[in-house]
Protein backbone atom coordinates (compact mmCIF):
# COMPACT_ATOMS: atom_id res chain seq x y z
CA UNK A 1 171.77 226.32 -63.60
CA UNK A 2 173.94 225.71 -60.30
CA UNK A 3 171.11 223.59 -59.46
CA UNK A 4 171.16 221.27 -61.89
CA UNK A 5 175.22 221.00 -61.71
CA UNK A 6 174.70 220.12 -58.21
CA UNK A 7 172.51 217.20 -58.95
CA UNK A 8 174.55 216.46 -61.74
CA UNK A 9 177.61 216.22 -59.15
CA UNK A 10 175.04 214.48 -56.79
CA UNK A 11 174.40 211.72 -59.12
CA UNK A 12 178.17 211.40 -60.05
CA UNK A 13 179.35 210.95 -56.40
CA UNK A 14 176.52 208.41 -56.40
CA UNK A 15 177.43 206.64 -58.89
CA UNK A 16 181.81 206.96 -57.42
CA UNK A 17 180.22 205.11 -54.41
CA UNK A 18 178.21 202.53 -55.96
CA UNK A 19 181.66 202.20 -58.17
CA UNK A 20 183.82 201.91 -54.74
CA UNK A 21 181.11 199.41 -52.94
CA UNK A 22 181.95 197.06 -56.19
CA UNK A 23 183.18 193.47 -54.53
CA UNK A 24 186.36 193.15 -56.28
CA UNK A 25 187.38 197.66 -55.65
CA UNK A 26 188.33 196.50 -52.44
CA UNK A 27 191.73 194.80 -54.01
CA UNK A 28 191.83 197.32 -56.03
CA UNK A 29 191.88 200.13 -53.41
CA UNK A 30 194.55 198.06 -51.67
CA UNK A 31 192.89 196.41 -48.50
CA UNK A 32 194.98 194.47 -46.27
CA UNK A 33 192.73 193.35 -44.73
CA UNK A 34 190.86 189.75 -45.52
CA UNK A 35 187.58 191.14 -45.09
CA UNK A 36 186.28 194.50 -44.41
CA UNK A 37 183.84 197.26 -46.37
CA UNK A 38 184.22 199.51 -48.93
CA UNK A 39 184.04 202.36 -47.03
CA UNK A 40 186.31 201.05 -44.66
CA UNK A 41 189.21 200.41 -47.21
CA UNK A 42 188.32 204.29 -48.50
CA UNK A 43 189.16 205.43 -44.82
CA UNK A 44 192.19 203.59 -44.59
CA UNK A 45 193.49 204.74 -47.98
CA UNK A 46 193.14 208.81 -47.20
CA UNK A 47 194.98 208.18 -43.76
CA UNK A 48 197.67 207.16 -46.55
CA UNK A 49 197.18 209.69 -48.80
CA UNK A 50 198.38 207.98 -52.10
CA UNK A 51 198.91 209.95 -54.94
CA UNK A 52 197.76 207.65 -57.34
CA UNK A 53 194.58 207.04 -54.91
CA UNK A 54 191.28 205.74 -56.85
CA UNK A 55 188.87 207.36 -54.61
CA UNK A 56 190.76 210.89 -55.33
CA UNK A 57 190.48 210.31 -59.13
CA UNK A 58 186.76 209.19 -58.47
CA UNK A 59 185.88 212.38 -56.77
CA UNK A 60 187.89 214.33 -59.23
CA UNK A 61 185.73 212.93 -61.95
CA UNK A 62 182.62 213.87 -59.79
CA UNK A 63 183.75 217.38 -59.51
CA UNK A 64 184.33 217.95 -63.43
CA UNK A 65 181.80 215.83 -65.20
CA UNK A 66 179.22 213.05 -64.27
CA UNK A 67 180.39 210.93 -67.75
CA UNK A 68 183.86 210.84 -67.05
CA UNK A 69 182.85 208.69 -63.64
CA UNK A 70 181.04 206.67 -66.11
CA UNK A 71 183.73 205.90 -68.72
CA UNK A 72 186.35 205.72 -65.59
CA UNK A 73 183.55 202.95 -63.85
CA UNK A 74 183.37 200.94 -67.80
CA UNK A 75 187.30 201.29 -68.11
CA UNK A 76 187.69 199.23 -64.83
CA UNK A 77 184.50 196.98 -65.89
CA UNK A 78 186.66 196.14 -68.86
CA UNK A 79 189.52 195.67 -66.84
CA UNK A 80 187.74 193.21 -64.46
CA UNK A 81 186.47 191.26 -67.46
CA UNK A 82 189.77 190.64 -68.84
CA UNK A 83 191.30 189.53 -65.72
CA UNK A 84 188.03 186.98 -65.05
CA UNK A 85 189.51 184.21 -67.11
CA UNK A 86 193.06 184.38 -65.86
CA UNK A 87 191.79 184.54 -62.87
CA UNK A 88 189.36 181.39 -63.14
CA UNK A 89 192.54 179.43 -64.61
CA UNK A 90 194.68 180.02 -61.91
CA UNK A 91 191.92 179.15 -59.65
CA UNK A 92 191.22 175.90 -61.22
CA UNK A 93 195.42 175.06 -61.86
CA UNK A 94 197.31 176.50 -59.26
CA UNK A 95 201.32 177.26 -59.48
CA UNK A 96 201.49 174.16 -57.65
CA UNK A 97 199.53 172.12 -59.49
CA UNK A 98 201.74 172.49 -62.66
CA UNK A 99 204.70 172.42 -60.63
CA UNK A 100 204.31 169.13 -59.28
CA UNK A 101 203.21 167.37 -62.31
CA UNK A 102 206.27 168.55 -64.32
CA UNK A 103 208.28 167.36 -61.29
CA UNK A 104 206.22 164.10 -61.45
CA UNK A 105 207.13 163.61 -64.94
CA UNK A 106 210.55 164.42 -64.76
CA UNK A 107 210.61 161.67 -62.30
CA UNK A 108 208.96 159.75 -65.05
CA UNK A 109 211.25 160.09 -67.68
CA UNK A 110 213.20 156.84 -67.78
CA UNK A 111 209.75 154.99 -68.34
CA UNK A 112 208.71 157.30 -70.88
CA UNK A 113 211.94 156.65 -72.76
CA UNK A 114 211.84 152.61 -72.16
CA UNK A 115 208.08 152.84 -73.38
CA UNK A 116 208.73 155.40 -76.16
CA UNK A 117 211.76 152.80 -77.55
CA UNK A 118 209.58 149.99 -77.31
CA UNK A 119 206.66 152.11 -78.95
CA UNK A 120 209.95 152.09 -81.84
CA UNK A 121 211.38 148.69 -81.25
CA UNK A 122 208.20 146.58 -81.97
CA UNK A 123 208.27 147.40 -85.31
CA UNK A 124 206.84 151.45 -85.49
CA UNK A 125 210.06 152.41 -86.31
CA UNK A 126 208.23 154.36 -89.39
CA UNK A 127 205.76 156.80 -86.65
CA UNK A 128 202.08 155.95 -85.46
CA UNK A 129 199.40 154.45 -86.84
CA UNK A 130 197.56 157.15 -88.12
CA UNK A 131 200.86 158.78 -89.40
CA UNK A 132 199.97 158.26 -92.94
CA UNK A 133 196.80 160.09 -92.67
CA UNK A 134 197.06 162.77 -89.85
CA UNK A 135 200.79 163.47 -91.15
CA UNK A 136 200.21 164.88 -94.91
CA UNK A 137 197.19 166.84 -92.91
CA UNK A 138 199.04 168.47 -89.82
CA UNK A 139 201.98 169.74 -91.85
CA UNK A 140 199.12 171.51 -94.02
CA UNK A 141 197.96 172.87 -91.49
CA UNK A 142 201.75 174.30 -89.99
CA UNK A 143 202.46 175.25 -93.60
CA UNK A 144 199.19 177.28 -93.61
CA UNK A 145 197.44 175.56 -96.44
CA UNK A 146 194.05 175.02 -94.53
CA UNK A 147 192.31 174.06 -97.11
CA UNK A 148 193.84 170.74 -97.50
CA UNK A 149 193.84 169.91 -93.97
CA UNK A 150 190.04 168.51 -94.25
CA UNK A 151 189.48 168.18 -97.88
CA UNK A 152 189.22 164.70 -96.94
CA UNK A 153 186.67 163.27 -94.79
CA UNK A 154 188.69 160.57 -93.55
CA UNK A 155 190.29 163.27 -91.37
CA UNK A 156 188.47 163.25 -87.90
CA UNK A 157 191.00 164.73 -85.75
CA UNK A 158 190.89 168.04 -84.35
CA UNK A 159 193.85 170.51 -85.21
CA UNK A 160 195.56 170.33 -82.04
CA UNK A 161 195.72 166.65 -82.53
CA UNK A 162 197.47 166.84 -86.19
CA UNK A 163 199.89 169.14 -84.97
CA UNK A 164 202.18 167.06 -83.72
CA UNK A 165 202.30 164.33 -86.85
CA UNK A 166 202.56 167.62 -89.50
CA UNK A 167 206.03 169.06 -86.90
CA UNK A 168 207.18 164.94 -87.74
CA UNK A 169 206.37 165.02 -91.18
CA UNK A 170 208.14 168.38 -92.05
CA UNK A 171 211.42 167.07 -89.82
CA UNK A 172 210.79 163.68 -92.23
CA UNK A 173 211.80 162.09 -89.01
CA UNK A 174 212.65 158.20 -90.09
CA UNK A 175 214.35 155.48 -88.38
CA UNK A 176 214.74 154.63 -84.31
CA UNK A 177 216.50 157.03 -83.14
CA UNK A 178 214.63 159.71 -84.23
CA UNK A 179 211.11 158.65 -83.59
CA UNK A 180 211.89 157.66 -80.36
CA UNK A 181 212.99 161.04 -79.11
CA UNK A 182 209.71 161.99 -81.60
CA UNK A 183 207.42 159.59 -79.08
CA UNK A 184 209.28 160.66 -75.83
CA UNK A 185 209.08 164.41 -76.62
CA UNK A 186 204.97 164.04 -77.15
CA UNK A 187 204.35 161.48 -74.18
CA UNK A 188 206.29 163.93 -71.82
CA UNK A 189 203.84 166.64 -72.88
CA UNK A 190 200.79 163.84 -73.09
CA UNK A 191 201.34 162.67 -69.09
CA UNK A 192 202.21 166.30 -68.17
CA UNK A 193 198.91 167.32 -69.64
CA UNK A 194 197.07 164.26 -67.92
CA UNK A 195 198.32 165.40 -64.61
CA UNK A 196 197.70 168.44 -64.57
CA UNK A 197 194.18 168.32 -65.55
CA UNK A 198 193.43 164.84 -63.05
CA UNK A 199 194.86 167.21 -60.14
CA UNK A 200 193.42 170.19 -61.04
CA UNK A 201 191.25 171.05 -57.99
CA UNK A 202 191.24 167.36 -56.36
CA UNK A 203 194.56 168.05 -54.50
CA UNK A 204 196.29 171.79 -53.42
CA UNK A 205 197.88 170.72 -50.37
CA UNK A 206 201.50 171.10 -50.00
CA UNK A 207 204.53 169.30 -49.66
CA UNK A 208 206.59 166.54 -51.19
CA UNK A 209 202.92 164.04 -50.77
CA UNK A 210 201.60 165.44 -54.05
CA UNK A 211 204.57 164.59 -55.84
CA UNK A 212 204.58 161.53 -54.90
CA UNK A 213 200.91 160.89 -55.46
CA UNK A 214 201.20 162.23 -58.68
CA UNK A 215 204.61 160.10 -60.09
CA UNK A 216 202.26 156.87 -58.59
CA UNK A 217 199.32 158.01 -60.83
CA UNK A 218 201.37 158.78 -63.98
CA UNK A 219 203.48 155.80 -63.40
CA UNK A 220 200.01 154.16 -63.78
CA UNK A 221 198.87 155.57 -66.94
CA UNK A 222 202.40 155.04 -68.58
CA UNK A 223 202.97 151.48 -66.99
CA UNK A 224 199.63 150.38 -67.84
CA UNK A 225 200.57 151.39 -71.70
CA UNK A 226 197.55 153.78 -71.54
CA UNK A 227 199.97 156.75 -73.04
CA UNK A 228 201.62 155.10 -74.64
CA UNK A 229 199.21 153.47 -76.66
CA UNK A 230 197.25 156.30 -77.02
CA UNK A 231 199.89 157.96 -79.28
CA UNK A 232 200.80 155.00 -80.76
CA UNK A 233 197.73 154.39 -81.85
CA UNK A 234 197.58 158.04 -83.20
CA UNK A 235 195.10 159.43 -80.78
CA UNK A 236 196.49 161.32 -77.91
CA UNK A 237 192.83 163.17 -77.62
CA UNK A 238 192.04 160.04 -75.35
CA UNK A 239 194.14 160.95 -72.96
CA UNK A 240 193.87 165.10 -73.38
CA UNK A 241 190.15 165.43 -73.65
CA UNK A 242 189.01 163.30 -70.11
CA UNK A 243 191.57 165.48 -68.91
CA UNK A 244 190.13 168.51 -69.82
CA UNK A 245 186.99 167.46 -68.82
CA UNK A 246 187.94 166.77 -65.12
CA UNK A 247 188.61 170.41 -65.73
CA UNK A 248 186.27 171.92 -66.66
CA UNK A 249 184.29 169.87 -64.08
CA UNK A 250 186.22 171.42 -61.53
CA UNK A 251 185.71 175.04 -63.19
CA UNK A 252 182.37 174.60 -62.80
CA UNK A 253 182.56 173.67 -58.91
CA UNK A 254 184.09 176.95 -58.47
CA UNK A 255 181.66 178.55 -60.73
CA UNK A 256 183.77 180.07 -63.82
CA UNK A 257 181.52 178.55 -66.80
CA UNK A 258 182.50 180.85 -69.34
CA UNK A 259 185.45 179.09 -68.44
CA UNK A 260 184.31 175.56 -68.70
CA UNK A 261 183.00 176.43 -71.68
CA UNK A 262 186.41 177.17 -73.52
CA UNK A 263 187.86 174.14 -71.83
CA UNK A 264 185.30 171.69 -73.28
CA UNK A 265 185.76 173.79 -76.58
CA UNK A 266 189.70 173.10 -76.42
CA UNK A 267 188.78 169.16 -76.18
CA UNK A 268 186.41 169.29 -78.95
CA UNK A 269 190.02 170.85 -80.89
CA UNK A 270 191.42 167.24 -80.13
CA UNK A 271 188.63 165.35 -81.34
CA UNK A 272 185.31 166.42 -82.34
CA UNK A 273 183.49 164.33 -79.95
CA UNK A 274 185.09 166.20 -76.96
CA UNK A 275 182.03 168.23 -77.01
CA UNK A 276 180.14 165.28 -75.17
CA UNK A 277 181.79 166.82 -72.14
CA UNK A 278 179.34 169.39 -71.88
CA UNK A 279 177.64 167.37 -68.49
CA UNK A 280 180.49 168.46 -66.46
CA UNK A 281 178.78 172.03 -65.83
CA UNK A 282 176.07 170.27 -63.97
CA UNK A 283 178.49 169.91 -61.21
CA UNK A 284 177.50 173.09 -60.02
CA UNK A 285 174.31 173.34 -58.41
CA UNK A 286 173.18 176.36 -60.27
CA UNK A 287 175.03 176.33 -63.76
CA UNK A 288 175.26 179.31 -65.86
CA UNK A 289 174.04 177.64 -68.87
CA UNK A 290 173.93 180.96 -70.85
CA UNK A 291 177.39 182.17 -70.39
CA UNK A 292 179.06 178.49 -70.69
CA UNK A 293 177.67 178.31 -74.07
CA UNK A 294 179.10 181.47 -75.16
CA UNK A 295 182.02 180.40 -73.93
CA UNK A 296 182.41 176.92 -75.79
CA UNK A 297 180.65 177.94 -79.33
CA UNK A 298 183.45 181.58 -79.49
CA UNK A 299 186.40 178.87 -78.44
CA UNK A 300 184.87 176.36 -81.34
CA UNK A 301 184.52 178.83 -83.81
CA UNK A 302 188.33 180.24 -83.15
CA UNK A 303 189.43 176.70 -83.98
CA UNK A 304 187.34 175.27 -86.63
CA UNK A 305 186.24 178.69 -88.09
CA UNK A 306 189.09 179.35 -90.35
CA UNK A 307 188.80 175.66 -91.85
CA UNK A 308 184.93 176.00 -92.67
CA UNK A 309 185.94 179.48 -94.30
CA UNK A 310 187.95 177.93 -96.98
CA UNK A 311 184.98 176.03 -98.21
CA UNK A 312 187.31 172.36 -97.93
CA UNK A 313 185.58 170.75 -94.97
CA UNK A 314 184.40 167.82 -95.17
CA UNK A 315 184.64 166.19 -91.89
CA UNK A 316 180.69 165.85 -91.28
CA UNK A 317 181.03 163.55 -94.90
CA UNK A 318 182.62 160.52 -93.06
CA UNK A 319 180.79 157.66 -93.02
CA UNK A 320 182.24 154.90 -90.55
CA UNK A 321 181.97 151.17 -91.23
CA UNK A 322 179.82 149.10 -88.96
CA UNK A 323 181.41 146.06 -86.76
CA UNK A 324 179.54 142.81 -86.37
CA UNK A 325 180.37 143.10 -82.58
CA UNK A 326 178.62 146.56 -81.73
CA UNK A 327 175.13 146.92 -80.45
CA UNK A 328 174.36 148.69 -83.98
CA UNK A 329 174.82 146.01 -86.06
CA UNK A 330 172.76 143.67 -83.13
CA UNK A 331 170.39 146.37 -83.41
CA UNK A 332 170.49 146.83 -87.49
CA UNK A 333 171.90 144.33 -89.02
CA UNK A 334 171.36 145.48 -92.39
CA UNK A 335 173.14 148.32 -91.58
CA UNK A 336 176.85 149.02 -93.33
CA UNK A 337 177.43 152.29 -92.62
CA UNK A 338 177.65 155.14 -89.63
CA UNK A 339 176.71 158.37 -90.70
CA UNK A 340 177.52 161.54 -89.02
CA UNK A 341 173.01 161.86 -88.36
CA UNK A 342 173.68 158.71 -86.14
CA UNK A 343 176.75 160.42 -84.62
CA UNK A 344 174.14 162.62 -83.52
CA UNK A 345 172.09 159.93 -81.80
CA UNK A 346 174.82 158.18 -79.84
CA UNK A 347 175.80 162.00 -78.69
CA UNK A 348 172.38 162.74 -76.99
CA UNK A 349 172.38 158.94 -75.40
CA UNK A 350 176.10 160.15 -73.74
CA UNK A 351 175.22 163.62 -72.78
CA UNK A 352 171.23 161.91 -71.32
CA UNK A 353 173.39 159.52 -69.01
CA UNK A 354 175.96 162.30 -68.33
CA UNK A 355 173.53 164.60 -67.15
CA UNK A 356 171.66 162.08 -65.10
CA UNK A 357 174.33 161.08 -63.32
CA UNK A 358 175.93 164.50 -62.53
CA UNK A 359 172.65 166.34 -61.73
CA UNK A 360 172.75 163.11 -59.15
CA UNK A 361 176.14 163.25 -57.82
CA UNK A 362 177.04 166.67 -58.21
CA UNK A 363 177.26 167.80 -54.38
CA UNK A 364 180.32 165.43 -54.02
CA UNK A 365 183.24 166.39 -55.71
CA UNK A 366 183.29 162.38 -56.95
CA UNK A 367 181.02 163.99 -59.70
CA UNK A 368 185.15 165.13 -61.24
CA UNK A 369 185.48 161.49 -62.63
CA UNK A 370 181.96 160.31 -62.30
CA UNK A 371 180.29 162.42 -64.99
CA UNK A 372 183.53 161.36 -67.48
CA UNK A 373 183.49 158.07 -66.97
CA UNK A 374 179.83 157.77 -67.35
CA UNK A 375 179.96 159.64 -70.69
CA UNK A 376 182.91 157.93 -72.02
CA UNK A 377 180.97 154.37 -71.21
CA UNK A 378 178.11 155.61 -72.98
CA UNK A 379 179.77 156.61 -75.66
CA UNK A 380 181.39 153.01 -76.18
CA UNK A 381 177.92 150.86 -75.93
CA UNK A 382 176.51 152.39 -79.10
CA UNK A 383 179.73 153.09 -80.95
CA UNK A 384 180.12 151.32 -84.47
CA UNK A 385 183.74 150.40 -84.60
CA UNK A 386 184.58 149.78 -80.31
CA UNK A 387 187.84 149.76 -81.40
CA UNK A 388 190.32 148.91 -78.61
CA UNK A 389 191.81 152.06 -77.88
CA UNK A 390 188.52 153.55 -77.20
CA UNK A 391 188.81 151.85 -73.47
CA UNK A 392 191.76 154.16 -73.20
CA UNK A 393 189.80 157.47 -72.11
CA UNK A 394 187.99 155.42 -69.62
CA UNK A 395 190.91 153.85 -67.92
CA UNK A 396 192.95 157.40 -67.35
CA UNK A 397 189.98 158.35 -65.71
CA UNK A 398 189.46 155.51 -63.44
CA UNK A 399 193.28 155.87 -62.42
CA UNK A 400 192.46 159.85 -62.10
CA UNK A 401 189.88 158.56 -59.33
CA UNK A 402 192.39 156.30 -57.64
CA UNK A 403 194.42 159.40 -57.10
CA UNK A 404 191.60 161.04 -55.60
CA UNK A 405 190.93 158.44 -53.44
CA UNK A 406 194.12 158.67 -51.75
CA UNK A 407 194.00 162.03 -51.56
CA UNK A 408 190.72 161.89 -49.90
CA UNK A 409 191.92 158.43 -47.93
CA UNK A 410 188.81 156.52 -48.98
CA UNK A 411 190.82 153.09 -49.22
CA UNK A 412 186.98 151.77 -50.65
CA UNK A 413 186.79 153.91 -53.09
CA UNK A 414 190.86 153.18 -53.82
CA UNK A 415 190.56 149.39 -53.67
CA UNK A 416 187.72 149.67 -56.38
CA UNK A 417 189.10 151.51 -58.85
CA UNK A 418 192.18 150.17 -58.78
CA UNK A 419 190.29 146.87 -59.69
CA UNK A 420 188.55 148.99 -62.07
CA UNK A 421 191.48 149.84 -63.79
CA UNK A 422 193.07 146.33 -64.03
CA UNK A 423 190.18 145.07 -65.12
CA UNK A 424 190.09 147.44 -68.31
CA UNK A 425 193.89 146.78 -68.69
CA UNK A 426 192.66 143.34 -69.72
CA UNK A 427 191.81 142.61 -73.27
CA UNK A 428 188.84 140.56 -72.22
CA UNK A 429 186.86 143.79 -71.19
CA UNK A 430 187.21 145.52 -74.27
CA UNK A 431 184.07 144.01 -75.81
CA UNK A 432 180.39 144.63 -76.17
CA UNK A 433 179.51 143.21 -72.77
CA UNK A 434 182.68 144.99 -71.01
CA UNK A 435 181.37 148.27 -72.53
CA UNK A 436 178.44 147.46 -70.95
CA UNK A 437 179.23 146.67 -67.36
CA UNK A 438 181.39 149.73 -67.74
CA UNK A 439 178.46 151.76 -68.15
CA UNK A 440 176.42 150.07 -65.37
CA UNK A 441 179.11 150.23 -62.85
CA UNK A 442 179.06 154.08 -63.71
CA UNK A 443 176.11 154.69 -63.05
CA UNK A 444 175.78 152.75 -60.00
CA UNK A 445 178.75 154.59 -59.03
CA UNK A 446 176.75 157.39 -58.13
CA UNK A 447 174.41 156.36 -55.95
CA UNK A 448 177.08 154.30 -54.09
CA UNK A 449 179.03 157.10 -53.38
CA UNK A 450 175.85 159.74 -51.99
CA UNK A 451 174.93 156.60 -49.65
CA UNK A 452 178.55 156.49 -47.84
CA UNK A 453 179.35 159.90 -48.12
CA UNK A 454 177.45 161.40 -45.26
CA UNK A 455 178.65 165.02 -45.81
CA UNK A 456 179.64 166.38 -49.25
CA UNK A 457 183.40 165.75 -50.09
CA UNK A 458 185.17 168.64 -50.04
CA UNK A 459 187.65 169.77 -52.83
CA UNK A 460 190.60 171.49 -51.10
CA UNK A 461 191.59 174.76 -51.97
């Protein structure tokens, strides 16, 4: 009998040790220093003799009963697991990051008041376009009366994206006045977004420089009408969900894919097709498929779950009309309508050339705006409708890349996309053949940038 409570103490000091020689006990055990062993950090914490010392309530546990080490060990486990995710976010958006964009846009906010009254002035005194539609829908879904917010099919926003046009259509906000504050208030939180999520791991140094760099690159994307237009037009998720994808791209870099998995999940909230930002993981050079997928279908069915419960969704149901300028109706010309099936199709042409092109790229950090501008090009050659503020998403990220060229000081890379982006300013390029020299500058992107860049760029952290 004493024998086998010896082993049985044996195997629970065992398995205290293989608890303390865990990567992460070392913070826990309170090193100070930036590298050093387990069993180092256990030495220096009995010279201190805390009371509230982990090792003492490890060898405690060992003393008294072997499965009291274990539930201790799965008690921390499930304390490490809940602090992964937090900890992946603040890796991915520091302090500083957030910080200087809201400084950036407060800097901003006399041109996002001049472009919110003009949004008003030139005749949308009565809210955006979509207001009619998205408006009856989002104040459903504030009022909690889900099952009207997609009983029709002609509803293809996400929720987060009818949020904002329900809060307006439950103030009854009418006139000027009142929906230009309306337009100011949401393009504040629209370029806030944007910057946060183009700067999220291209640029961490310090100092007044980032602030600067990132007023110049919102001042872009509001002077350019890009935001503006985006909620005008009633669909913010063109700015939000490239943003989010930059993201997630840089999640990936720094290998947290559950957590790129919830952030391409949040985009596909915004818009359904958000989901084609899936090719960002490949930006790692050894992806955790498995895990990112758990993480993107849990954050999908949190948001769309409770709206497929009530048995009133019919968003798959749409059927878009076809326009005789898109490469479907050169393609089928008998063909009137877009189905959701063919949704399907264009989706796996996006996420082929999206995973071409990052699996290609991916050991420079250019792959951040690469593999979204790819897919968003790709998207636009086989869409049905190529309406105009489609070339929106595309043009936030090319200005996202300018940033990052001055950040990295490539004044090549700066000079191009800042032709890029002028170019797509332009309503000439907003056509069949634009969309398609879109796409094939892209992709030749890519290439390009591996043949000057004779050591992989570096994101700083």
């Amino acid at each position: 009998m004493a024998t086998a409570r010896h082993l049985r103490g044996d195997d629970a000091r065992g398995q205290g040790d293989k608890l303390l020689s865990h990567p992460w006990s070392a913070s826990l055990l309170g090193s100070t220093g930036s590298t050093g062993s387990a069993s180092q950090t256990r030495r220096q914490r009995a010279r201190t003799g805390s009371p509230f010392s982990l090792e003492r309530h490890l060898k405690w546990a060992s003393k008294t009963a072997d499965n009291q080490v274990v539930t201790t060990g799965a008690g921390i486990a499930r304390n490490f697991q809940a602090t992964r995710f937090a900890s992946a976010m603040t890796s991915v958006v520091t302090r500083r990051t957030i910080g200087s964009a809201v400084l950036a846009t407060s800097i901003l906010l006399p041109v996002i008041v001049v472009a919110a009254y003009s949004n008003s002035w030139m005749g949308n005194d009565r809210g955006p376009a979509e207001m009619g539609l998205f408006g009856p829908a989002g104040s459903d879904l504030l009022k909690g009366n889900w099952t009207g917010v997609f009983d029709n099919s002609i509803i293809q926003a996400g929720p987060f994206e009818l949020l904002p046009y329900g809060a307006a259509a439950l103030l009854g906000l009418n006139g000027t006045i009142q929906w230009t504050s309306f337009y100011a208030i949401c393009m504040l939180f629209l370029t806030a977004a944007y910057l946060v999520g183009a700067f999220s791991v291209t640029v961490r140094n310090s100092g007044r420089g980032n602030v600067y760099l990132y007023t110049a690159v919102g001042a872009a994307a509001c002077l350019g009408s890009f935001i503006p237009w985006a909620f005008d037009a009633g669909h913010p998720a063109q700015i939000v969900i490239p943003a989010l994808w930059i993201m997630a791209g840089s999640a990936a870099r720094d290998r947290h894919f559950a957590t790129v998995g919830i952030l391409i999940g949040l985009s596909a909230g915004w818009e359904v097709w958000g989901v084609l930002g899936a090719p960002v993981i490949f930006c790692a050079l050894r992806p955790d498929l498995l895990r990112a997928a758990w993480g993107g279908l849990a954050t999908l069915a949190v948001t769309y779950g409770p709206f497929l419960a009530t048995g009133h969704f019919h968003m798959f149901e749409f059927k878009w009309a076809v326009s005789s300028v898109s490469l479907v109706h050169i393609l089928w010309p008998s063909l009137a309508e877009f189905p959701w099936t063919l949704r399907l199709l264009q989706a796996v042409f996006a996420l082929s050339v999206g995973v071409g092109v990052a699996l290609m790229a991916r050991r420079t950090a250019h792959c951040l705006w690469l593999v979204p501008l790819v897919v968003l090009s790709a998207r636009l050659t086989l869409d049905p409708l190529m309406f105009g503020y489609y070339w929106i998403g595309p043009a936030v990220v090319v200005i996202a890349a300018a940033g990052f060229a001055i950040h990295q000081r490539n004044f090549v890379l700066f000079l191009a996309t800042v032709l890029l982006a002028t170019w797509l300013w332009m309503p000439s390029s907003r056509t069949l053949p634009g969309a398609f020299a879109l796409l094939g500058l892209s992709a030749v992107c890519a290439p390009l940038v591996l043949a000057v860049t004779h050591r992989p760029a570096s994101v700083t952290t």
